[in-house]
Each structure stands twice: as C-alpha cells, then as structure tokens.
C-alpha atoms as a PDB file:
ATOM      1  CA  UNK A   1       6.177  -6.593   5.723  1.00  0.00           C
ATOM      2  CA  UNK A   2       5.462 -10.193   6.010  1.00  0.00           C
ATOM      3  CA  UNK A   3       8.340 -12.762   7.357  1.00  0.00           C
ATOM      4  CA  UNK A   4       6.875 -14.540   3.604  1.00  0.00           C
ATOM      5  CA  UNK A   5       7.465 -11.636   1.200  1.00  0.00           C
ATOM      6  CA  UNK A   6      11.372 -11.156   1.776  1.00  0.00           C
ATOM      7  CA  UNK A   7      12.038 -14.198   0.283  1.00  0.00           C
ATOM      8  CA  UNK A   8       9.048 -15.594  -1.609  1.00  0.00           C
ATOM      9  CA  UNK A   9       6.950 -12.373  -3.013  1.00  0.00           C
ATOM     10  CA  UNK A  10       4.237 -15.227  -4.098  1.00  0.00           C
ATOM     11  CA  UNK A  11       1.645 -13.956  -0.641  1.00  0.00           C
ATOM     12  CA  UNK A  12       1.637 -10.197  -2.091  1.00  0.00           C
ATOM     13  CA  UNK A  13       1.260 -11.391  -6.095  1.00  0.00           C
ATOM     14  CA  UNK A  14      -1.250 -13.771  -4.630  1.00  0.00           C
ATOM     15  CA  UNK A  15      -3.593 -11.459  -2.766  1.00  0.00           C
ATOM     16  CA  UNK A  16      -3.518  -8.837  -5.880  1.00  0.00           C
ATOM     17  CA  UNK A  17      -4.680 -11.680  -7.900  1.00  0.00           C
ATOM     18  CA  UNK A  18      -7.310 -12.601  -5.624  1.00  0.00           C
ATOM     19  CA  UNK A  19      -8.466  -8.737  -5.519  1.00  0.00           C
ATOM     20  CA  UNK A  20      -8.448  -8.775  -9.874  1.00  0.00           C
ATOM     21  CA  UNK A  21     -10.848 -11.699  -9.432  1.00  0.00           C
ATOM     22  CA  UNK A  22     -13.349 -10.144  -6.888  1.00  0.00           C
ATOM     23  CA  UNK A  23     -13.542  -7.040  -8.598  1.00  0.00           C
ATOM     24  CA  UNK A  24     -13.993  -9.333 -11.799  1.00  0.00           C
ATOM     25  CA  UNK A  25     -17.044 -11.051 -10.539  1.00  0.00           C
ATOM     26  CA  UNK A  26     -17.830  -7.778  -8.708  1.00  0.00           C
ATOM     27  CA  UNK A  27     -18.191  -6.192 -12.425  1.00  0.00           C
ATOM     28  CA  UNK A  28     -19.096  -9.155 -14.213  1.00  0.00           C
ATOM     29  CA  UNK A  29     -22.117  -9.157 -11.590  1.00  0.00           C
ATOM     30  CA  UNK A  30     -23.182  -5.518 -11.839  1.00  0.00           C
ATOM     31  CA  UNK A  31     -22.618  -4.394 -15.269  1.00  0.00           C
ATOM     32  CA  UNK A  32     -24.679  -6.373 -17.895  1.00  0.00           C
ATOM     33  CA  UNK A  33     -28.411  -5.449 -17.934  1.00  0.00           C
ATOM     34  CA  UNK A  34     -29.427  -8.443 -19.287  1.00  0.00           C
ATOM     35  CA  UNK A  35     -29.183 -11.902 -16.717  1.00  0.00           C
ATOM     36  CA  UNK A  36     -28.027 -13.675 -20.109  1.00  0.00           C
ATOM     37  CA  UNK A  37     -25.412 -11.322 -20.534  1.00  0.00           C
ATOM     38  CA  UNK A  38     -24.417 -11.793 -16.720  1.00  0.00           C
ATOM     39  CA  UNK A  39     -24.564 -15.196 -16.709  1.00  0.00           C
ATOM     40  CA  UNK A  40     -22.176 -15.048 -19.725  1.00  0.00           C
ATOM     41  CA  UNK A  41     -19.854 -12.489 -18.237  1.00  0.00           C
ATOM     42  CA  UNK A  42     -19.530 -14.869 -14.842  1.00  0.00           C
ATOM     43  CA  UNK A  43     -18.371 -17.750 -16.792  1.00  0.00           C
ATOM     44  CA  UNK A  44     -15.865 -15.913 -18.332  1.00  0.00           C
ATOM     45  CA  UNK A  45     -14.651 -14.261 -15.017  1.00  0.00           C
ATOM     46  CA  UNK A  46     -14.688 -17.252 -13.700  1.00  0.00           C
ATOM     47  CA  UNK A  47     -12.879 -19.749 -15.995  1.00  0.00           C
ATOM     48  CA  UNK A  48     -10.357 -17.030 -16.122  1.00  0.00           C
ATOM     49  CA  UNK A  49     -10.319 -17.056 -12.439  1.00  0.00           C
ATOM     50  CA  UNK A  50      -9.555 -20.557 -12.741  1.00  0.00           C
ATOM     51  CA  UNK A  51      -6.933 -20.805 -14.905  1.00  0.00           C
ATOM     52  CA  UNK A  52      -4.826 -17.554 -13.266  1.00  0.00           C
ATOM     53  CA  UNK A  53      -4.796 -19.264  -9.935  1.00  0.00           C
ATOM     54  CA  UNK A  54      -3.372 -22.505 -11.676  1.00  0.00           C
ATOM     55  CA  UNK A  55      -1.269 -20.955 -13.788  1.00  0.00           C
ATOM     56  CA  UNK A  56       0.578 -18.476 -10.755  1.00  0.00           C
ATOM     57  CA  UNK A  57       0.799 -22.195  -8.616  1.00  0.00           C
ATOM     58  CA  UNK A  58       2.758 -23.457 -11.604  1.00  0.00           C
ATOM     59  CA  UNK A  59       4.699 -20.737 -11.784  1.00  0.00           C
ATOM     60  CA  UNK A  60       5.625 -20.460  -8.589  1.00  0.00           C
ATOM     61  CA  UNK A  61       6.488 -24.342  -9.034  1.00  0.00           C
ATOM     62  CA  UNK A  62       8.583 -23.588 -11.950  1.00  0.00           C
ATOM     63  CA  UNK A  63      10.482 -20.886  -9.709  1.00  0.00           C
ATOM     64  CA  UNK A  64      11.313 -22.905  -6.940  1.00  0.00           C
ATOM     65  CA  UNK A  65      12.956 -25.390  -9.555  1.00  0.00           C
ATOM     66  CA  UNK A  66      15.081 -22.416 -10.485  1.00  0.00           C
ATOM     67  CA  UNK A  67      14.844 -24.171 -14.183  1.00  0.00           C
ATOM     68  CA  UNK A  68      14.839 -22.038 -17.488  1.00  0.00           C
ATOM     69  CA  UNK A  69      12.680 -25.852 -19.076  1.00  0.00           C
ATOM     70  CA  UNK A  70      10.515 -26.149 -16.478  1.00  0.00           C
ATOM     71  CA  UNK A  71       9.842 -22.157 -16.376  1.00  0.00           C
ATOM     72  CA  UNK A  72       9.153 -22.777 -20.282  1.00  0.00           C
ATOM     73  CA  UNK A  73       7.111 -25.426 -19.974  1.00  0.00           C
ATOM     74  CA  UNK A  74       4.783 -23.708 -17.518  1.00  0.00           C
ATOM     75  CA  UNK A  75       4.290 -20.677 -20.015  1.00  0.00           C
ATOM     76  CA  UNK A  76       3.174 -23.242 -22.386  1.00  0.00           C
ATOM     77  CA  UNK A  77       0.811 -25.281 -20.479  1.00  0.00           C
ATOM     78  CA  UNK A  78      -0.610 -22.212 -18.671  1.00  0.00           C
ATOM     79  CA  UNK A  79      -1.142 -20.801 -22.322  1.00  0.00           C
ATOM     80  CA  UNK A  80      -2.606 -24.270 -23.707  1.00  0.00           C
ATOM     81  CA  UNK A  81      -5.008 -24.407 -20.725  1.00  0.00           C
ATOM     82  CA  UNK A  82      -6.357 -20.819 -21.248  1.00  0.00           C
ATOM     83  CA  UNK A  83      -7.039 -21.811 -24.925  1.00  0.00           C
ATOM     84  CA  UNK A  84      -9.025 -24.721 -23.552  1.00  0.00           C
ATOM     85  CA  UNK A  85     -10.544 -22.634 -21.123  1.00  0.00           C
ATOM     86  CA  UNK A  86     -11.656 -19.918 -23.970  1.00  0.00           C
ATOM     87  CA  UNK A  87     -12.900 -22.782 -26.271  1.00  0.00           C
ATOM     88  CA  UNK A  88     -14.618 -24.584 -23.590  1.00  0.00           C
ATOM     89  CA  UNK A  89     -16.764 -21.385 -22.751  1.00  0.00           C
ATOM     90  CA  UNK A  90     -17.526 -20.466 -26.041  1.00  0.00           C
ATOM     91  CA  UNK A  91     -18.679 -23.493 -27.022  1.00  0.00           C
ATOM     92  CA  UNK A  92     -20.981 -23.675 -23.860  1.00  0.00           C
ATOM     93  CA  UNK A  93     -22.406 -19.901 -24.694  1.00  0.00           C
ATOM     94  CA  UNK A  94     -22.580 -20.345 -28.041  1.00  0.00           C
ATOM     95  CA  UNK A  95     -24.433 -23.570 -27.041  1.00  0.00           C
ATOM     96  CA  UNK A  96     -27.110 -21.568 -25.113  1.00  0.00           C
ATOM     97  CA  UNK A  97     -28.014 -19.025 -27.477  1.00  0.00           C
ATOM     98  CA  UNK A  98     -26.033 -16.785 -25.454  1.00  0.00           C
ATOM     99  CA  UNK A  99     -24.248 -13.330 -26.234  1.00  0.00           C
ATOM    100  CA  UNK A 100     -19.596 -14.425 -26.571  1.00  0.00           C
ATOM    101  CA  UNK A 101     -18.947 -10.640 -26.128  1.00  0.00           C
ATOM    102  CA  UNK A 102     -19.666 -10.301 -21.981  1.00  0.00           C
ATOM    103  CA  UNK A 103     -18.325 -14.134 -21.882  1.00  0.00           C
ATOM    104  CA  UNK A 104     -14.998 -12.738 -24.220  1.00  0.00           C
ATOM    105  CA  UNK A 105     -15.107  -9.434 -21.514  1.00  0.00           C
ATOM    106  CA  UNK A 106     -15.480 -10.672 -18.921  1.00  0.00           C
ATOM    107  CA  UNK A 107     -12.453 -13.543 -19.246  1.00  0.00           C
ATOM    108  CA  UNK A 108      -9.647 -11.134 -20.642  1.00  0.00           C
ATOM    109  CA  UNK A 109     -10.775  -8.524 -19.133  1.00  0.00           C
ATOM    110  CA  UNK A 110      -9.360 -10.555 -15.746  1.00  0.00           C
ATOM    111  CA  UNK A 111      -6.501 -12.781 -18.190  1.00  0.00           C
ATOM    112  CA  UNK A 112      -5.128  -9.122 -18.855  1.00  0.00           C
ATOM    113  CA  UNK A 113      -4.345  -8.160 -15.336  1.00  0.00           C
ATOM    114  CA  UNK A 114      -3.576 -11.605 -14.470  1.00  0.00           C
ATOM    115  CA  UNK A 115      -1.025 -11.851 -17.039  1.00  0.00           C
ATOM    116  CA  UNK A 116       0.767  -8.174 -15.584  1.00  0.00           C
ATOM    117  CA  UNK A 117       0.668 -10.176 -11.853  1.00  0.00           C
ATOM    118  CA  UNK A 118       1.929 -13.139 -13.300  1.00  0.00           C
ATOM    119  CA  UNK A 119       4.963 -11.289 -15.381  1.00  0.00           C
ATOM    120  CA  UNK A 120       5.423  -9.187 -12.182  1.00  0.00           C
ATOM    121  CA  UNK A 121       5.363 -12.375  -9.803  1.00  0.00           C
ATOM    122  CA  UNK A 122       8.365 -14.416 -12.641  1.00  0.00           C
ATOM    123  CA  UNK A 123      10.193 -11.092 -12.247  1.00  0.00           C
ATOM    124  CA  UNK A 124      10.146 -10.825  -8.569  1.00  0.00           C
ATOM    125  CA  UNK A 125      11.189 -13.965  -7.907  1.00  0.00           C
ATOM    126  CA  UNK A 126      13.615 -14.717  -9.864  1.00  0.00           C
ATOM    127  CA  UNK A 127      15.018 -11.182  -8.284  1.00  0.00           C
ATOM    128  CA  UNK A 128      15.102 -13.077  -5.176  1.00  0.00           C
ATOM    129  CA  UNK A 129      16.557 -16.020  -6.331  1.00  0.00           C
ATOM    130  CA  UNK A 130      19.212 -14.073  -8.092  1.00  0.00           C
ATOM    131  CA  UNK A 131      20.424 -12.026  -4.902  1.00  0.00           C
ATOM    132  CA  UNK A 132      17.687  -9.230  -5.181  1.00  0.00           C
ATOM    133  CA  UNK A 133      20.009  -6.335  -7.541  1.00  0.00           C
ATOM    134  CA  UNK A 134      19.311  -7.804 -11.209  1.00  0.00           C
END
C-alpha cells in the first residue's frame, strides 16, 4: 500500500478513474465503423472525461472541508456541469449532421462508472475521516 491511501484513498479512486477513461477512448476509438460515428463517440468520452476528473477534484475538496454544504454543493455543481457538458455536445453533433447515439454512448457509458468511483471515493473518505469502522 501507498503511505497516500491510509489516509486519503483519493490516489487509488484516482487511477481507476483514469483506467475508465482509457478504456473509454480505447472503445470509443475501436468500435464505431463509421469515422463520423467515432468522432462522435470521442467527444462524448471525452467531455465525460472532463467533467469526472473535475467533479472527483471537487469532491475531494468538499471532503477535506469535512462539510455536509459544501459536500452538497459539489453534487450540484458536478451535476449542473455534466448537463452543460451533455448539451454542449449535442448541440455540436447535432450541428454537424452527426449520429447523438455513439456521442450519448460513449459519454455515459464513462459518467456511469465514474459516478460508482465517485460514490465509492465520498464513501471512503468520509470512512477515514470518521475513524475508519462506520
């Protein structure tokens, strides 16, 4: 074990997110026939990408506060930003005469196991901040 992941579990949440996202683009890269389709699929990976790193910084802010609000508040803005992130993209593939369904795939297919390493990550660490038995 790292000296880190005692007390902080943030390194080992960090590097599973970072392996969701690889394999994302890995997938998003491989999969659709079509370079459209691909193209589409990367953006979504991508902007997902984007927003889960952001959103596990913030929450690992919001932990280190030790603050029900500012735990709260995170959730929200992490949720607002994904919405703007989902819009956003649309709009651009719509915009391009593009297909929304590898774009819509490819960005919840990574928000879904982001979302598990996020929950996970909260749950950890507040563990640890609680004595490590609750």
């Amino acid at each position: 074990m790292t000296r880190e992941s005692g007390s902080d579990p943030f390194r080992s949440h960090a590097g599973l997110a970072a392996g969701v996202m690889v394999v994302g683009l890995v997938v998003a890269a491989a999969m659709p026939k079509a370079a459209d389709d691909r193209l589409a699929a990367l953006l979504g990976v991508g902007l997902s990408a984007v927003a889960g790193v952001l959103a596990l910084l913030l929450k690992r802010r919001a932990m280190r506060q030790a603050d029900l609000k500012a735990a709260l508040k995170v959730v929200g803005l992490v949720f607002a930003l994904r919405g703007v992130c989902v819009g956003l993209g649309l709009a651009w593939v719509v915009s391009r005469d593009l297909s929304a369904v590898p774009f819509v795939g490819g960005f919840f297919g990574v928000y879904f196991a982001l979302q598990w390493i996020e929950v996970s990550y909260v749950m950890a660490a507040s563990k640890g901040a609680a004595g490590g038995d609750e």
